[in-house]
C-alpha atoms as a PDB file:
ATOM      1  CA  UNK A   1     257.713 -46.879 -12.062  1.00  0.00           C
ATOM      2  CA  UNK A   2     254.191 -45.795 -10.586  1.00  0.00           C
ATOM      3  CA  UNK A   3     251.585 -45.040 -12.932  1.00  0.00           C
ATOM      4  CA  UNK A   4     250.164 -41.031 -13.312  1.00  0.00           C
ATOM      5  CA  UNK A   5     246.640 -43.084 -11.919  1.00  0.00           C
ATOM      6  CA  UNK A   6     248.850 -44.342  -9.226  1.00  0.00           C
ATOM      7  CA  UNK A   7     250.051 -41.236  -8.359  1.00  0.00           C
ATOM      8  CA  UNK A   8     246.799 -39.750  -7.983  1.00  0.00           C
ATOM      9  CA  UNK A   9     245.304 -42.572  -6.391  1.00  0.00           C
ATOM     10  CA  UNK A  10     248.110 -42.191  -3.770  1.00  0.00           C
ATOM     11  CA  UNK A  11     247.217 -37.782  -3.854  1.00  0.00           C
ATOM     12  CA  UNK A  12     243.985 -39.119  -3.538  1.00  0.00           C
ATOM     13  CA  UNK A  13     244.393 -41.235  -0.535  1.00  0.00           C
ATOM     14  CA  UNK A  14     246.269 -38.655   1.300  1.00  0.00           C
ATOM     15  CA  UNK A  15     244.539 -35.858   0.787  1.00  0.00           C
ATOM     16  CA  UNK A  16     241.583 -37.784   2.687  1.00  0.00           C
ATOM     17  CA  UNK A  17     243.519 -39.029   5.393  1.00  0.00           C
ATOM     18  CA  UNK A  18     244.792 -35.358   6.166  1.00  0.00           C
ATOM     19  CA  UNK A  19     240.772 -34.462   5.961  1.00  0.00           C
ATOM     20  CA  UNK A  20     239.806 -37.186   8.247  1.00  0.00           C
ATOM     21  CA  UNK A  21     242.575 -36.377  10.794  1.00  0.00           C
ATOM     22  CA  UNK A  22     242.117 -32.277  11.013  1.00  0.00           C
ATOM     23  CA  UNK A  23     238.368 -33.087  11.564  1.00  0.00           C
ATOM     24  CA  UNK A  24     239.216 -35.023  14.603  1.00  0.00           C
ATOM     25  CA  UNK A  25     241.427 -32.500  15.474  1.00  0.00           C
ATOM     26  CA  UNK A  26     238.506 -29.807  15.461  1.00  0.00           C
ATOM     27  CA  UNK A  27     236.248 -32.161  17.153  1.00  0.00           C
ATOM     28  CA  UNK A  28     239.012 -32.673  19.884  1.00  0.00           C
ATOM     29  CA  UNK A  29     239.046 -28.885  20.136  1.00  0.00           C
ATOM     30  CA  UNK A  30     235.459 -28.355  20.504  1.00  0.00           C
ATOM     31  CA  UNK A  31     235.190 -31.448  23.355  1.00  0.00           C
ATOM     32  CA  UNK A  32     238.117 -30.027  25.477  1.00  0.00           C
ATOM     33  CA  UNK A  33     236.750 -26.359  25.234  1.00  0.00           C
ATOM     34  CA  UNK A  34     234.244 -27.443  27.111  1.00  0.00           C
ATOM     35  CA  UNK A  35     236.520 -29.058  30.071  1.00  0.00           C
ATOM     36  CA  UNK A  36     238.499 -25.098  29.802  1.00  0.00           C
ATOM     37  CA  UNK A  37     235.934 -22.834  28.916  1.00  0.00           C
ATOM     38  CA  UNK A  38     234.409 -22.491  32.900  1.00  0.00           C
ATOM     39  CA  UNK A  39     230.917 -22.724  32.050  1.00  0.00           C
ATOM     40  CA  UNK A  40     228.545 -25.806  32.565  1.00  0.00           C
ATOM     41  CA  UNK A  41     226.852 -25.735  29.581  1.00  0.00           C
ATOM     42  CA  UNK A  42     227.406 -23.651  26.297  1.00  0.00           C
ATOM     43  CA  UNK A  43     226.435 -22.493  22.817  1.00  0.00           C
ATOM     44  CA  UNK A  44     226.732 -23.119  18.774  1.00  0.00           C
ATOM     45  CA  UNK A  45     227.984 -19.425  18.630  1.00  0.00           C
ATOM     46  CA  UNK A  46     230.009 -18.735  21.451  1.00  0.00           C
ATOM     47  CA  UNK A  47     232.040 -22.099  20.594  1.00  0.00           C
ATOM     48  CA  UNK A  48     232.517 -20.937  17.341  1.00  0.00           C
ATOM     49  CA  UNK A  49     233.832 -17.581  18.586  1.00  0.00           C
ATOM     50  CA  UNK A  50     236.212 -18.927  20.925  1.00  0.00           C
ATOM     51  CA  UNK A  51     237.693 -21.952  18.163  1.00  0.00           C
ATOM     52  CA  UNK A  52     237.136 -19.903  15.214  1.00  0.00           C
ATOM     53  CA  UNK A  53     234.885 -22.097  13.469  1.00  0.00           C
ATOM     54  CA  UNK A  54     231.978 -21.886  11.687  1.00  0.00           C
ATOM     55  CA  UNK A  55     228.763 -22.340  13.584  1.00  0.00           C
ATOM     56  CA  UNK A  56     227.714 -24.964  10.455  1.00  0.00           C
ATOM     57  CA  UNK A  57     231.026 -26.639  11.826  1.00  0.00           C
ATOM     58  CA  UNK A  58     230.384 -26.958  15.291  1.00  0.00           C
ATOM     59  CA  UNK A  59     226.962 -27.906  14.773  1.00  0.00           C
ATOM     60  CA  UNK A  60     228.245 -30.933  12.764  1.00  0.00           C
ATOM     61  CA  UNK A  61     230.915 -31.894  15.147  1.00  0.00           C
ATOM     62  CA  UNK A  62     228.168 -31.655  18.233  1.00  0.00           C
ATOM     63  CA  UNK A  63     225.923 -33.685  16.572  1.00  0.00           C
ATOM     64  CA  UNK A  64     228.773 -36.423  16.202  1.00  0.00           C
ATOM     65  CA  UNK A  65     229.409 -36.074  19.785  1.00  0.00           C
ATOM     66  CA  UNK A  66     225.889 -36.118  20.629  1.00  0.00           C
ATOM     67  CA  UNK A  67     225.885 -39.733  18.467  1.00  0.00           C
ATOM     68  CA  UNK A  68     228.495 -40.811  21.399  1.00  0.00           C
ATOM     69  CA  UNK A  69     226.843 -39.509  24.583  1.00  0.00           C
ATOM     70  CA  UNK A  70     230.322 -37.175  24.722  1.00  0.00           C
ATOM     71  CA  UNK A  71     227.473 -34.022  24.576  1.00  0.00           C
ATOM     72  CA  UNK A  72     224.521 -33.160  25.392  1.00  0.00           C
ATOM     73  CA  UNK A  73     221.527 -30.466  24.610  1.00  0.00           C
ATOM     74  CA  UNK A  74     219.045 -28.881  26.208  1.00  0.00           C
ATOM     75  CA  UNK A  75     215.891 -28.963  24.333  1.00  0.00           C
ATOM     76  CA  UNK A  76     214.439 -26.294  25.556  1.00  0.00           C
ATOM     77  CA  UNK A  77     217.879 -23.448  25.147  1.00  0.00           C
ATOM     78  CA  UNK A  78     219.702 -25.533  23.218  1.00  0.00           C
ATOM     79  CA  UNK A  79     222.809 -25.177  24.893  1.00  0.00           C
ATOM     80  CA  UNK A  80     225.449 -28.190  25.314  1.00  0.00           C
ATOM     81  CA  UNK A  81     226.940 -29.826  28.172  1.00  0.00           C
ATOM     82  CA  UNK A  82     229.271 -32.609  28.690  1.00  0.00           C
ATOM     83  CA  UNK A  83     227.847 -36.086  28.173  1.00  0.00           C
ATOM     84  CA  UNK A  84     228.185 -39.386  30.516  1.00  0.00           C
ATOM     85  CA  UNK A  85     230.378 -40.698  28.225  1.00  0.00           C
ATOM     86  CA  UNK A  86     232.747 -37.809  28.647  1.00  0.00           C
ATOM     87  CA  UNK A  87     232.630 -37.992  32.522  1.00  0.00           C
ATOM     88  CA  UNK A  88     233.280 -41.150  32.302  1.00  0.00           C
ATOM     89  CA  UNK A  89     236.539 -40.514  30.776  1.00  0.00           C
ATOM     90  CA  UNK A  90     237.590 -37.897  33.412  1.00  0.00           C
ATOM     91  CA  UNK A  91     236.522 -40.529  35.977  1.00  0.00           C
ATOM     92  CA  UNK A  92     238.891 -43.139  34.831  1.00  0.00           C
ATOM     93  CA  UNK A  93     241.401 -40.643  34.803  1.00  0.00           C
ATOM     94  CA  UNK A  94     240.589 -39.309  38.466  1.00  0.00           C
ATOM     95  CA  UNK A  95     240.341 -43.160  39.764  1.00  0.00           C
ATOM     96  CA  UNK A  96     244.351 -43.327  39.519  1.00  0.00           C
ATOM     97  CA  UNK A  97     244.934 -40.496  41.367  1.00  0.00           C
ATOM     98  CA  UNK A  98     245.902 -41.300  44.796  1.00  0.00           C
ATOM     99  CA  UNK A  99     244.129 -38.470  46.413  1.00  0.00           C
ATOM    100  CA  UNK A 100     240.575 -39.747  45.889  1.00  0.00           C
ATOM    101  CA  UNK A 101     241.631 -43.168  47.205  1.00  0.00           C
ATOM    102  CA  UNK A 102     243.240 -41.002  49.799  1.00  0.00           C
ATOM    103  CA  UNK A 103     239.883 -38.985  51.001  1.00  0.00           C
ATOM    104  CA  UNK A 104     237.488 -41.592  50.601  1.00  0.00           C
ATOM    105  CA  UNK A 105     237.848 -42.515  54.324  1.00  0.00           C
ATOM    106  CA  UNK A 106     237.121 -39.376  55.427  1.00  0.00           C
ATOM    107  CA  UNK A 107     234.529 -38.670  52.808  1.00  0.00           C
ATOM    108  CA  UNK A 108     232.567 -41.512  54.762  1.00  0.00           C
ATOM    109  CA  UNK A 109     233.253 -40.360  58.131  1.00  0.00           C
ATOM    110  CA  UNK A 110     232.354 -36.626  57.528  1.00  0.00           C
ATOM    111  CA  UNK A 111     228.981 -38.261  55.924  1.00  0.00           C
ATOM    112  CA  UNK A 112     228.268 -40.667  58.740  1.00  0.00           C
ATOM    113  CA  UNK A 113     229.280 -38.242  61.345  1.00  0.00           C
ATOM    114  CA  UNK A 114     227.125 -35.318  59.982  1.00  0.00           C
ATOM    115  CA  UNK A 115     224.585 -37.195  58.378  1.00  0.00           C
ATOM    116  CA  UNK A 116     224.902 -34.951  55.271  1.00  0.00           C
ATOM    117  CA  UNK A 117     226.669 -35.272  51.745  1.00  0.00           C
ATOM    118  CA  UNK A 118     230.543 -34.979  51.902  1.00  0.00           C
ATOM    119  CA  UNK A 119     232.808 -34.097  48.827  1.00  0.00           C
ATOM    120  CA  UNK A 120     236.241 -33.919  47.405  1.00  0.00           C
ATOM    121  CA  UNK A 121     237.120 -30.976  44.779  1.00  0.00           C
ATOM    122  CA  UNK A 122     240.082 -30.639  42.921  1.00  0.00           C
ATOM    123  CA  UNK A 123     241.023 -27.346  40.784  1.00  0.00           C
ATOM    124  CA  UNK A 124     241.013 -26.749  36.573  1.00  0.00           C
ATOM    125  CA  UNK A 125     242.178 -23.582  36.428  1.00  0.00           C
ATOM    126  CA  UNK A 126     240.449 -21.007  37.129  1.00  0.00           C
ATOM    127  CA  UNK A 127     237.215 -23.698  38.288  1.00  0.00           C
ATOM    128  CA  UNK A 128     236.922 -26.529  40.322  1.00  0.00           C
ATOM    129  CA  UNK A 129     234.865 -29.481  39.969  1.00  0.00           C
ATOM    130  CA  UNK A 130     233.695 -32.022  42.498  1.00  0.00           C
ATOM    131  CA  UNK A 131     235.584 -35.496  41.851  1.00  0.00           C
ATOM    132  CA  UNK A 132     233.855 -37.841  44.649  1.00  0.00           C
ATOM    133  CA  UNK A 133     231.116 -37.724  47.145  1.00  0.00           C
ATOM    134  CA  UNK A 134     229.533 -39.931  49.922  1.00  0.00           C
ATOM    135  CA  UNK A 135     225.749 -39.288  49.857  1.00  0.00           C
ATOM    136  CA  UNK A 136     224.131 -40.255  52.946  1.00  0.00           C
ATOM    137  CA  UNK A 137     220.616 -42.496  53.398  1.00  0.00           C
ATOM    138  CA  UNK A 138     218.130 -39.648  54.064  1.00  0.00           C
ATOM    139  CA  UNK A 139     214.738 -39.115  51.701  1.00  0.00           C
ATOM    140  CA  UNK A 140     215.680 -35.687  51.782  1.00  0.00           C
ATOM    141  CA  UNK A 141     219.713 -34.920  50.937  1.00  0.00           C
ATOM    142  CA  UNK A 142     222.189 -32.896  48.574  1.00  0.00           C
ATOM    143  CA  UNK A 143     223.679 -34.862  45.642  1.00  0.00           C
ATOM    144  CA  UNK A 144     226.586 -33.175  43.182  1.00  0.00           C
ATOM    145  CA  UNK A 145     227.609 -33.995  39.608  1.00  0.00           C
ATOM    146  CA  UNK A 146     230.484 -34.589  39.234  1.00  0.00           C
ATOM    147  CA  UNK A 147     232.739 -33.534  36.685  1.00  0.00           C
ATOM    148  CA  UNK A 148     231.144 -30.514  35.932  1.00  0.00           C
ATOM    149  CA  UNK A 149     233.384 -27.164  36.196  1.00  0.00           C
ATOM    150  CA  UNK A 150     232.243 -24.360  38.617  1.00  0.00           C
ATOM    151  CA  UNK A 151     234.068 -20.325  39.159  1.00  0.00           C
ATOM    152  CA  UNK A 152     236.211 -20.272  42.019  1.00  0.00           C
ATOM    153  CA  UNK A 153     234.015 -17.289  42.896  1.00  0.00           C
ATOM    154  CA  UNK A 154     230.687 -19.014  43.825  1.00  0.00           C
ATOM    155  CA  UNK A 155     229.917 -21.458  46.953  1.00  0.00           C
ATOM    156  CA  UNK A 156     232.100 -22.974  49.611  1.00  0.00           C
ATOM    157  CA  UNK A 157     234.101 -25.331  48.059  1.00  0.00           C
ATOM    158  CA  UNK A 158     235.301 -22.654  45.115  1.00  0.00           C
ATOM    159  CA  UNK A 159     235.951 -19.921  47.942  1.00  0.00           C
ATOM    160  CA  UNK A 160     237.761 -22.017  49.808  1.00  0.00           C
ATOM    161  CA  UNK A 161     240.218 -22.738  47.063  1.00  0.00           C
ATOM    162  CA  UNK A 162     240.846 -19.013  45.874  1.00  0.00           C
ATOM    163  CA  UNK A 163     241.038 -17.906  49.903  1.00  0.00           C
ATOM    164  CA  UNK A 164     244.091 -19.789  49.940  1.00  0.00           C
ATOM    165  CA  UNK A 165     245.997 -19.159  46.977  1.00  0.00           C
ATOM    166  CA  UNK A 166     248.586 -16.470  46.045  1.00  0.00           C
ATOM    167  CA  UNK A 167     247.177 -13.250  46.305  1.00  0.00           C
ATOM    168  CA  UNK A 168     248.797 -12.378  42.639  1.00  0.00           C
ATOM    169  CA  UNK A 169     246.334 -15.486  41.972  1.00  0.00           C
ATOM    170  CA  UNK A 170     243.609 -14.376  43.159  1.00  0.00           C
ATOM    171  CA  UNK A 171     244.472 -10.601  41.688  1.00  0.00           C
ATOM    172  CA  UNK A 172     244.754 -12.570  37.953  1.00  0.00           C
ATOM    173  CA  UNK A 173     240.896 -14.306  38.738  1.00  0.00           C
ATOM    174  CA  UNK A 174     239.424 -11.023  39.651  1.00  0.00           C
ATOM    175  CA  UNK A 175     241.105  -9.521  36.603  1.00  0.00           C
ATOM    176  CA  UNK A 176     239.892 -12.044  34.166  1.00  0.00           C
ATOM    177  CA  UNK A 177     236.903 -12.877  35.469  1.00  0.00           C
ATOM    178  CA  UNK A 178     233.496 -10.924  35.773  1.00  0.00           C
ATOM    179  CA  UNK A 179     232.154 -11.998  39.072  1.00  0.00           C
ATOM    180  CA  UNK A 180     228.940 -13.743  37.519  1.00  0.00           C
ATOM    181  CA  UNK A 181     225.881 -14.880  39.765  1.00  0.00           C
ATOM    182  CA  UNK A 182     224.911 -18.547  39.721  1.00  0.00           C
ATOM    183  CA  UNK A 183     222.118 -17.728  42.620  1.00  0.00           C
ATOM    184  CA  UNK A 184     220.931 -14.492  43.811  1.00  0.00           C
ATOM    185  CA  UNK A 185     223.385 -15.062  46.591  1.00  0.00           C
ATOM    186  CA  UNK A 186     226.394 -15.317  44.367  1.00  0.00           C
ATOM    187  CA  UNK A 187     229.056 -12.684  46.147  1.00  0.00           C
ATOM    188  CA  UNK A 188     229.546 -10.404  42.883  1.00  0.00           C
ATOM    189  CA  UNK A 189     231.201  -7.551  44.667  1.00  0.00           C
ATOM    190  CA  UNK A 190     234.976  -8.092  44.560  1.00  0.00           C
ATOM    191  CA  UNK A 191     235.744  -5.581  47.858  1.00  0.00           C
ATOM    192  CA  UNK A 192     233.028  -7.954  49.688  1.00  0.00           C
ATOM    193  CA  UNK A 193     234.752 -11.216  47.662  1.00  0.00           C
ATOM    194  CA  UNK A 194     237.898 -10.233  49.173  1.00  0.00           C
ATOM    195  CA  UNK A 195     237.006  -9.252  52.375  1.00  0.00           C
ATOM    196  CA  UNK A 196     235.386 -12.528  52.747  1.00  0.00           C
ATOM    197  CA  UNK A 197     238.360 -14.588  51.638  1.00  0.00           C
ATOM    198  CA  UNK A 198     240.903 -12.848  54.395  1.00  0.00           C
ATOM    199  CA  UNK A 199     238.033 -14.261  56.910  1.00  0.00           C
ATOM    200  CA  UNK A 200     237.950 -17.536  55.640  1.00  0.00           C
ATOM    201  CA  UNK A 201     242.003 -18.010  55.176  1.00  0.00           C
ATOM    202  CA  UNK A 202     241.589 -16.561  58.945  1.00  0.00           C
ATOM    203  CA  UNK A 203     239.078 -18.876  60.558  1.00  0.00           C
ATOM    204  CA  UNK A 204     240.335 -22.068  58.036  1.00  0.00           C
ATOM    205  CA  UNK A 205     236.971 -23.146  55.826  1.00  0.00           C
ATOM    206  CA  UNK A 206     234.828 -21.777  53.858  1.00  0.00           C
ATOM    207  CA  UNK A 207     230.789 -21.367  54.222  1.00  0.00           C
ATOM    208  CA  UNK A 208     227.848 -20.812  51.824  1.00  0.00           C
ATOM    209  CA  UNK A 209     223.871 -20.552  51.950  1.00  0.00           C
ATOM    210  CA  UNK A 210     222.808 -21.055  48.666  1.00  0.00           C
ATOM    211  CA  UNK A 211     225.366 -19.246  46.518  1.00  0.00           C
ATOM    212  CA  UNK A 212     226.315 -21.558  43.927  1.00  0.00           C
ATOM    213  CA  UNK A 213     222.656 -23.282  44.320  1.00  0.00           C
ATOM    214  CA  UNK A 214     219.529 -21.948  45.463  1.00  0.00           C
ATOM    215  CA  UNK A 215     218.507 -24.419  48.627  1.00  0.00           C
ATOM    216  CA  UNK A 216     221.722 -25.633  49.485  1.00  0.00           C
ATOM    217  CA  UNK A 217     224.476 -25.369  52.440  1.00  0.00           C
ATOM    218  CA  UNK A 218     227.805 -26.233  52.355  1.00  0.00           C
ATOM    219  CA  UNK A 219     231.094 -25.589  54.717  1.00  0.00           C
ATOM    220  CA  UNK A 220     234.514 -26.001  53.145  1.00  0.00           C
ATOM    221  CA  UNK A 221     237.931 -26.805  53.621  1.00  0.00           C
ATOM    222  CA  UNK A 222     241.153 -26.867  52.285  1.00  0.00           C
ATOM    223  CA  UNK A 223     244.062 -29.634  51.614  1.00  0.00           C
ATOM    224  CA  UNK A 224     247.657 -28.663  51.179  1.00  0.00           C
ATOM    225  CA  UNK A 225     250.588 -30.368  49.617  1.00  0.00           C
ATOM    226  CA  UNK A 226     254.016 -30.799  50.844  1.00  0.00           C
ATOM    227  CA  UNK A 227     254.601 -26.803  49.638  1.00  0.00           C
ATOM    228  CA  UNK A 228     251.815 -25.946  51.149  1.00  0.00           C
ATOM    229  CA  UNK A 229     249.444 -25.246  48.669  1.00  0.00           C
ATOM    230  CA  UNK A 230     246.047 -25.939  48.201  1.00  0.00           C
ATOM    231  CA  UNK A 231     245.233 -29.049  46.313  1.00  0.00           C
ATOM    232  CA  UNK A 232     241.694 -30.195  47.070  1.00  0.00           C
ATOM    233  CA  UNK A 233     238.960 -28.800  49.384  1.00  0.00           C
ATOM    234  CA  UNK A 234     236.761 -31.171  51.080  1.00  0.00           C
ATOM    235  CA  UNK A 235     233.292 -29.731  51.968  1.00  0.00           C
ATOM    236  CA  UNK A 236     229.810 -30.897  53.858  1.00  0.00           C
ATOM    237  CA  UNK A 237     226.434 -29.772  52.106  1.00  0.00           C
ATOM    238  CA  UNK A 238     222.910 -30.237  52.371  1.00  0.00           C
ATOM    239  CA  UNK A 239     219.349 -28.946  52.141  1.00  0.00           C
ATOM    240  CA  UNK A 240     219.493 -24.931  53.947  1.00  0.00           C
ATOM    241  CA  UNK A 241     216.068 -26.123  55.993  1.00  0.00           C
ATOM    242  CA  UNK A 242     218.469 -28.657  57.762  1.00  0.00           C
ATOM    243  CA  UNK A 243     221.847 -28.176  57.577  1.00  0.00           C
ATOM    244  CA  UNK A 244     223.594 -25.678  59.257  1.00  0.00           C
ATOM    245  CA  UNK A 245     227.169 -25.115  58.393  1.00  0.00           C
ATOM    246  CA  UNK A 246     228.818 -23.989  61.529  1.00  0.00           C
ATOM    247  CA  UNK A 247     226.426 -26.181  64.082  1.00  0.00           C
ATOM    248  CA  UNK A 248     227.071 -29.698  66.096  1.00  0.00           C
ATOM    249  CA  UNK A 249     231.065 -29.571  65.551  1.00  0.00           C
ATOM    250  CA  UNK A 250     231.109 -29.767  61.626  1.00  0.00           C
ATOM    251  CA  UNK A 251     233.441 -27.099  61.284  1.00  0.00           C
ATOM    252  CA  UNK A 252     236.016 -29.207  63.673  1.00  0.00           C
ATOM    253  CA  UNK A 253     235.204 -32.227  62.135  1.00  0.00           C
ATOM    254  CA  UNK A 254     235.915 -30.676  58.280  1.00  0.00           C
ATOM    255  CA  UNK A 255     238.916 -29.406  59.357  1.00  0.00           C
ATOM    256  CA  UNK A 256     240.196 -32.035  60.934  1.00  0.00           C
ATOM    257  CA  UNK A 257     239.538 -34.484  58.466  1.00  0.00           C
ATOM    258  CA  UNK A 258     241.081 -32.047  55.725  1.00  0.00           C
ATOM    259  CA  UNK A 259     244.682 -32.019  58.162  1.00  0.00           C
ATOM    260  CA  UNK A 260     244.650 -35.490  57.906  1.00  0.00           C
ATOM    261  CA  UNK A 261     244.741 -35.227  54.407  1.00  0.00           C
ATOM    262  CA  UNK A 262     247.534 -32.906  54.171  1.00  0.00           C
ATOM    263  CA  UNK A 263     249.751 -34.394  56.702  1.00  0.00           C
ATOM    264  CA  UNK A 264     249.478 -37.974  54.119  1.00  0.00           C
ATOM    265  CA  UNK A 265     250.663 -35.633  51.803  1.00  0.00           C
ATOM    266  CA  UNK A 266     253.932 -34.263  53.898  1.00  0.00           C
ATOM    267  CA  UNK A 267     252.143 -31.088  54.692  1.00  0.00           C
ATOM    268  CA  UNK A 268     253.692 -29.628  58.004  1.00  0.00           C
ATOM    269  CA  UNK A 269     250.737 -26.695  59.680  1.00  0.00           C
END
């Protein structure tokens, strides 16, 4: 029969073991809040709100991410962002998705053919973020990180997603969600938000001059599934002083090369 030291050695062992694996849990937590939450970067407190931890917690468990290049801070506002480390995860998980491999061509020939960045965008709920881009060889060009969660509110590729969806979905986003300025451009009126989507559903992409960032252009479109609905939006940006959205054809070309897209994926216009 086992010993009473035994027995507590055994208590012992897992009582530590449950420790170990609720603190992974609550670092887990705190690393995939930031994927959901819809913000780029974020603080001690208002991770601690939303988790119900303590902000002695969260501090801890940052740091330990930090350790792992999963997080970063800002040493200046000392807010936290996703790490390399942890876009390098959601990289390996995009790079079997056979809608990347699937764009790629035509991220190359929107970039060659308009001499300006071209990106794919898929949507995380109520955000998007950029998944792959085609940067072309000028001194002077627009470059995206990817990985990194936007509002569906704010610049082309994010308006052309919500122009297209449900309008109970887009109801439910204006509900939830204050509209927030990125740029002093940010649309923050809804009337004018919606008013603007019913254009861009009509005319089929999706145009901004510096509303998600200060300097930049960008004209969007959308690619549908087999049901129809939208499942990526492939935009053109670059530098305002240059690029202009609806000049030399690129709205034809973006579109075009956004239907080829959707008919791969059985979508019938």
């Amino acid at each position: 029969m086992p010993t009473a030291a035994a027995k507590s050695t055994v208590t012992a062992d897992d009582d530590s073991q449950s420790r170990s694996i609720a603190a992974v849990e609550r670092a887990m937590d705190v690393l995939l809040y930031f994927g959901r939450s819809g913000h780029p970067d974020l603080g001690v407190t208002e991770i601690a709100t939303a988790l119900g931890l303590t902000k002695a917690a969260v501090h801890r468990i940052l740091t330990a991410l930090r350790s792992r290049d999963l997080i970063t801070v800002d040493p200046v506002t000392r807010r936290y962002a996703l790490g390399h480390a942890a876009v390098s995860l959601g990289r390996a998980y995009l790079a079997r998705t056979d809608l990347r491999a699937m764009a790629a061509p035509e991220l190359r020939l929107l970039a060659e053919r308009t001499g300006e960045t071209a990106t794919l965008s898929l949507r995380r709920g109520d955000t998007r973020l950029y998944v792959d881009q085609v940067v072309p060889d000028q001194e002077l060009r627009m470059e995206v990180t990817l990985g990194i969660p936007y509002p569906l509110h704010a610049g082309g590729s994010s308006k052309a997603f919500l122009a297209f969806l449900p309008d109970s979905e887009v109801d439910a986003y204006l509900d939830r969600h204050p509209l927030q300025p990125l740029t002093d451009k940010t649309v923050t009126d809804p009337a004018k938000l919606r008013k603007e989507l019913a254009a861009i559903r009509k005319r089929g992409y999706a145009t901004s001059l510096g509303e998600r960032q200060a300097g930049a252009a960008s004209i969007a479109a959308p690619v549908f599934d087999h049901d129809g609905h939208v499942v990526a939006v492939l935009s053109v940006a670059g530098p305002a002083a240059r690029f202009k959205p609806e000049g030399s054809g690129n709205a034809q070309e973006l579109v075009a090369a956004a239907a080829r897209i959707s008919e791969q994926l059985g979508y019938v216009a």
